[in-house]
C-alpha atoms as a PDB file:
ATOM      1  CA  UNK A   1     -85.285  47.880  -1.588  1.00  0.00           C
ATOM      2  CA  UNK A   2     -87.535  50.012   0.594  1.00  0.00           C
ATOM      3  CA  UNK A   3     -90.441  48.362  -0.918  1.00  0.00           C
ATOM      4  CA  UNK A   4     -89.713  45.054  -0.445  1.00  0.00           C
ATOM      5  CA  UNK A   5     -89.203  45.640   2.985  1.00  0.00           C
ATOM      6  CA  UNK A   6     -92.586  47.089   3.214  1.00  0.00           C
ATOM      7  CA  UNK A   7     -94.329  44.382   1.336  1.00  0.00           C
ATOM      8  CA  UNK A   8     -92.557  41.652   3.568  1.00  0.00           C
ATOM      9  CA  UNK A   9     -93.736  43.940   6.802  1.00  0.00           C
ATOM     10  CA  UNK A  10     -97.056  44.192   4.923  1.00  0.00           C
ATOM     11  CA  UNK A  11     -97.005  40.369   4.954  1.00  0.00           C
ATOM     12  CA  UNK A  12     -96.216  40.239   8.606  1.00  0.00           C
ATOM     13  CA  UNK A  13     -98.979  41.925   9.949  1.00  0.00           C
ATOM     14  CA  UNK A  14    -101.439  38.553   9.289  1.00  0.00           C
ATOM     15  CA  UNK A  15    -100.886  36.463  12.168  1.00  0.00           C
ATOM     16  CA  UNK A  16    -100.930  32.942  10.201  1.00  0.00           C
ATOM     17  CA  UNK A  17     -97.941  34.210   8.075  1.00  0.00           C
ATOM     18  CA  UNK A  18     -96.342  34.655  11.512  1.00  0.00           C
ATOM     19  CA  UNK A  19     -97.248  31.300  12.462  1.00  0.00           C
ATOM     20  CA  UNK A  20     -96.018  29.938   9.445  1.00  0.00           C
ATOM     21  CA  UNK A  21     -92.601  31.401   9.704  1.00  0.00           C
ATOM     22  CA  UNK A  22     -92.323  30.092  13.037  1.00  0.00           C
ATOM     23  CA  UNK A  23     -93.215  26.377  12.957  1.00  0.00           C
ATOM     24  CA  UNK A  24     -91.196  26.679   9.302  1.00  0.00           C
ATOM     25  CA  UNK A  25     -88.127  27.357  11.164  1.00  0.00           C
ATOM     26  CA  UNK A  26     -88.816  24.923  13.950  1.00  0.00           C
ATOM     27  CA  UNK A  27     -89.370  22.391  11.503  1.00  0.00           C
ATOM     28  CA  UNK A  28     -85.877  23.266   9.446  1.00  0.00           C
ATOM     29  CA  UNK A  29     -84.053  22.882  13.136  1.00  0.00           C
ATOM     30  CA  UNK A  30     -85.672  19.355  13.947  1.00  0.00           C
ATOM     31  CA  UNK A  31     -85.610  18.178  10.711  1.00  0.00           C
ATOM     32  CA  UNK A  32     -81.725  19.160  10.187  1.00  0.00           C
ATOM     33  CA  UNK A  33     -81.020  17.537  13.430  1.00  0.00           C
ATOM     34  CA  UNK A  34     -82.598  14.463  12.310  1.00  0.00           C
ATOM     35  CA  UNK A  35     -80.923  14.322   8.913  1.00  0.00           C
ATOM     36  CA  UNK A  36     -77.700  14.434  10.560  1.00  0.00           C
ATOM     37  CA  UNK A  37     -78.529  11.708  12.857  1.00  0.00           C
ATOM     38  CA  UNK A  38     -79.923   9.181   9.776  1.00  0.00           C
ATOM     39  CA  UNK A  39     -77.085  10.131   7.577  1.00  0.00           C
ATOM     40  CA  UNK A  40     -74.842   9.000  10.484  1.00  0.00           C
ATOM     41  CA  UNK A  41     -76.768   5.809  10.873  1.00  0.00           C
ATOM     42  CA  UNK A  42     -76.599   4.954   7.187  1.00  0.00           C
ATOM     43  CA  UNK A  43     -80.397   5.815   7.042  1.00  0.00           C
ATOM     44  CA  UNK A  44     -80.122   8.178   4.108  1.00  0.00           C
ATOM     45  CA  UNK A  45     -82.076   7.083   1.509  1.00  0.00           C
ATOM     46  CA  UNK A  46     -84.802   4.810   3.422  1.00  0.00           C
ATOM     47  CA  UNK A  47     -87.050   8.279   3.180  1.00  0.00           C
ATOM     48  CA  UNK A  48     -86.633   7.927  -0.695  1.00  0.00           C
ATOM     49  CA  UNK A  49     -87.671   4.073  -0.918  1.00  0.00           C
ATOM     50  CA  UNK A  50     -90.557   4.689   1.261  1.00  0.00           C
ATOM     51  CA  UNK A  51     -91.954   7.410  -0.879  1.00  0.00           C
ATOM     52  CA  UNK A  52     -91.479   4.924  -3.588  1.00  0.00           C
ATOM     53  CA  UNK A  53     -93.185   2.381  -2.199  1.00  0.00           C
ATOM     54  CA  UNK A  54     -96.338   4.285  -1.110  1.00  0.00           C
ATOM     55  CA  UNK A  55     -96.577   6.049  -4.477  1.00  0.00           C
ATOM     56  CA  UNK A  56     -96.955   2.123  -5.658  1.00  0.00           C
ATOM     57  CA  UNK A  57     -99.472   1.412  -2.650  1.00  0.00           C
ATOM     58  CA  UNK A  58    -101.406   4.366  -4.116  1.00  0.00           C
ATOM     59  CA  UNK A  59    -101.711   3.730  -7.417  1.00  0.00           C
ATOM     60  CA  UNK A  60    -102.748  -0.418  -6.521  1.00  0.00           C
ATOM     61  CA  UNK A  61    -105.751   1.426  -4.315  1.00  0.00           C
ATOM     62  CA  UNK A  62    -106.489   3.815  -7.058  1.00  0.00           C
ATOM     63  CA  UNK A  63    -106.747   0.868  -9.652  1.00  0.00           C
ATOM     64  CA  UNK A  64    -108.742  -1.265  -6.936  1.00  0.00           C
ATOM     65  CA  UNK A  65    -111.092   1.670  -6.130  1.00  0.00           C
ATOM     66  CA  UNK A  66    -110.909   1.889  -2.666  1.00  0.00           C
ATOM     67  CA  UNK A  67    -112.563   5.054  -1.687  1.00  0.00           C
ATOM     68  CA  UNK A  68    -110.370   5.549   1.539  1.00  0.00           C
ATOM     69  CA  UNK A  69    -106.839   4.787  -0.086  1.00  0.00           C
ATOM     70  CA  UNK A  70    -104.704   5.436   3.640  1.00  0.00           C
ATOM     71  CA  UNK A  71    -106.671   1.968   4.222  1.00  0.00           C
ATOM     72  CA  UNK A  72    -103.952   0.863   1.913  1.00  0.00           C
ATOM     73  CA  UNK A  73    -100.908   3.037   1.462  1.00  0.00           C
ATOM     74  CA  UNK A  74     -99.761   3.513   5.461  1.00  0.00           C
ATOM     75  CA  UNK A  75     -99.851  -0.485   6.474  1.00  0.00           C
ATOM     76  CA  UNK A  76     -98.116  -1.221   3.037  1.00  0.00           C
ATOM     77  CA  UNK A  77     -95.713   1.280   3.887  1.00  0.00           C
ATOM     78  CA  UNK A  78     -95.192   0.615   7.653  1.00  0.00           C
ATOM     79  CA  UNK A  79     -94.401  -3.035   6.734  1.00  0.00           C
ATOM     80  CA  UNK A  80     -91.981  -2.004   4.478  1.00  0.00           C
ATOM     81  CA  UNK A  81     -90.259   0.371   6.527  1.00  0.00           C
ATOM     82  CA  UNK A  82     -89.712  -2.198   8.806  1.00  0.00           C
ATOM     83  CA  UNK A  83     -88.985  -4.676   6.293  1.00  0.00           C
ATOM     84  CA  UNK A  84     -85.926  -2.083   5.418  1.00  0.00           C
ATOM     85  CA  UNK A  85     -84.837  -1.085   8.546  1.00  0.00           C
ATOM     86  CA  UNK A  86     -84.277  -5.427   9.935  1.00  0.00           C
ATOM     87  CA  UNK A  87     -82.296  -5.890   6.367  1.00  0.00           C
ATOM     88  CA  UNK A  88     -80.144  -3.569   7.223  1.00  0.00           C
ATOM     89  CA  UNK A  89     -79.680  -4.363  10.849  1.00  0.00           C
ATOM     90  CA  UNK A  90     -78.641  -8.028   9.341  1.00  0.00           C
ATOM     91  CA  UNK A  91     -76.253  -6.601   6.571  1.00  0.00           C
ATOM     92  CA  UNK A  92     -74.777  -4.409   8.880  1.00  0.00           C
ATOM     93  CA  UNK A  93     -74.232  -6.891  11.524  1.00  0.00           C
ATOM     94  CA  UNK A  94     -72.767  -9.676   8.732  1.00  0.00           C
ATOM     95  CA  UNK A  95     -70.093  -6.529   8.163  1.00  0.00           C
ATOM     96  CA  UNK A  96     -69.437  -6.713  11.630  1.00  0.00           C
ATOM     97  CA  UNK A  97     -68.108  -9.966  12.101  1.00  0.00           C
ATOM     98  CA  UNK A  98     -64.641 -11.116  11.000  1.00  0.00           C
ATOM     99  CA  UNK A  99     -64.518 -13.218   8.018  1.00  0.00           C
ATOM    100  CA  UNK A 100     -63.611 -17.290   8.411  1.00  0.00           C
ATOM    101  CA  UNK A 101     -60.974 -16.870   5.984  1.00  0.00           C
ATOM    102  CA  UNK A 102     -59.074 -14.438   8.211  1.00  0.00           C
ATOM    103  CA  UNK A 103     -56.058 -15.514   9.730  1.00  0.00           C
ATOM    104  CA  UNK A 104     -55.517 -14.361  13.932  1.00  0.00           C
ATOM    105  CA  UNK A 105     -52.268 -13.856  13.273  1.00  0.00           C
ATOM    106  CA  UNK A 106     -50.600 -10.300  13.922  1.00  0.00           C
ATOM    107  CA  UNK A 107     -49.523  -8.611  10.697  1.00  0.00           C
ATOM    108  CA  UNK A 108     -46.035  -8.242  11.650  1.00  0.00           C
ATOM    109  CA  UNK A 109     -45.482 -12.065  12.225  1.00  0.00           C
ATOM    110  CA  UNK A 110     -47.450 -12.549   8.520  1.00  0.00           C
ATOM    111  CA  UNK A 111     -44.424 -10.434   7.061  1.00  0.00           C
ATOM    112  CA  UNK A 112     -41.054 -12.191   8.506  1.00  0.00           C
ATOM    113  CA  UNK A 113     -42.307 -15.669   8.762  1.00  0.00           C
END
């Protein structure tokens, strides 16, 4: 036990492994605060599909041999975040609105009629 204390202390004494522990555990704060927030917004898995999509964008610039590939990749995936993010603006606002079909009668009055 005493050693692995003295190996993390060892570890410690180089200042970019101090630097690294710091902006590490700013970085698990901010990015747990902004989970929270997409999760909340139904936002969850828009990180996944964009990773998808510039994983495609990369390998279409590695086939076309374009020697700077971000050329590529970050519009294709900009576009497509956005592309995302109005569909599901327009879903969730079709959820939002009542159905034709509904009736505007109370529930009550439904029952005993």
């Amino acid at each position: 036990m005493m050693a692995m204390v003295q190996k993390i202390l060892f570890y410690l004494q180089y200042p970019f492994v101090r630097y690294a522990l710091i902006v590490g555990v700013l970085i698990a704060l901010s990015s747990s605060l902004l989970g929270v927030t997409l999760v909340l917004k139904r936002y969850s898995y828009i990180g996944d599909g964009l990773s998808h999509v510039a994983f495609g964008a990369m390998s279409i610039a590695t086939v076309l041999k374009l020697s700077n590939q971000m050329v590529l990749i970050l519009p294709v995936t900009i576009v497509c975040a956005v592309l995302l993010l109005r569909t599901g603006q327009n879903s969730k606002s079709r959820a939002m609105r009542p159905s034709p079909c509904s009736r505007s009668v109370p529930w009550p009055s439904v029952i005993w009629s």
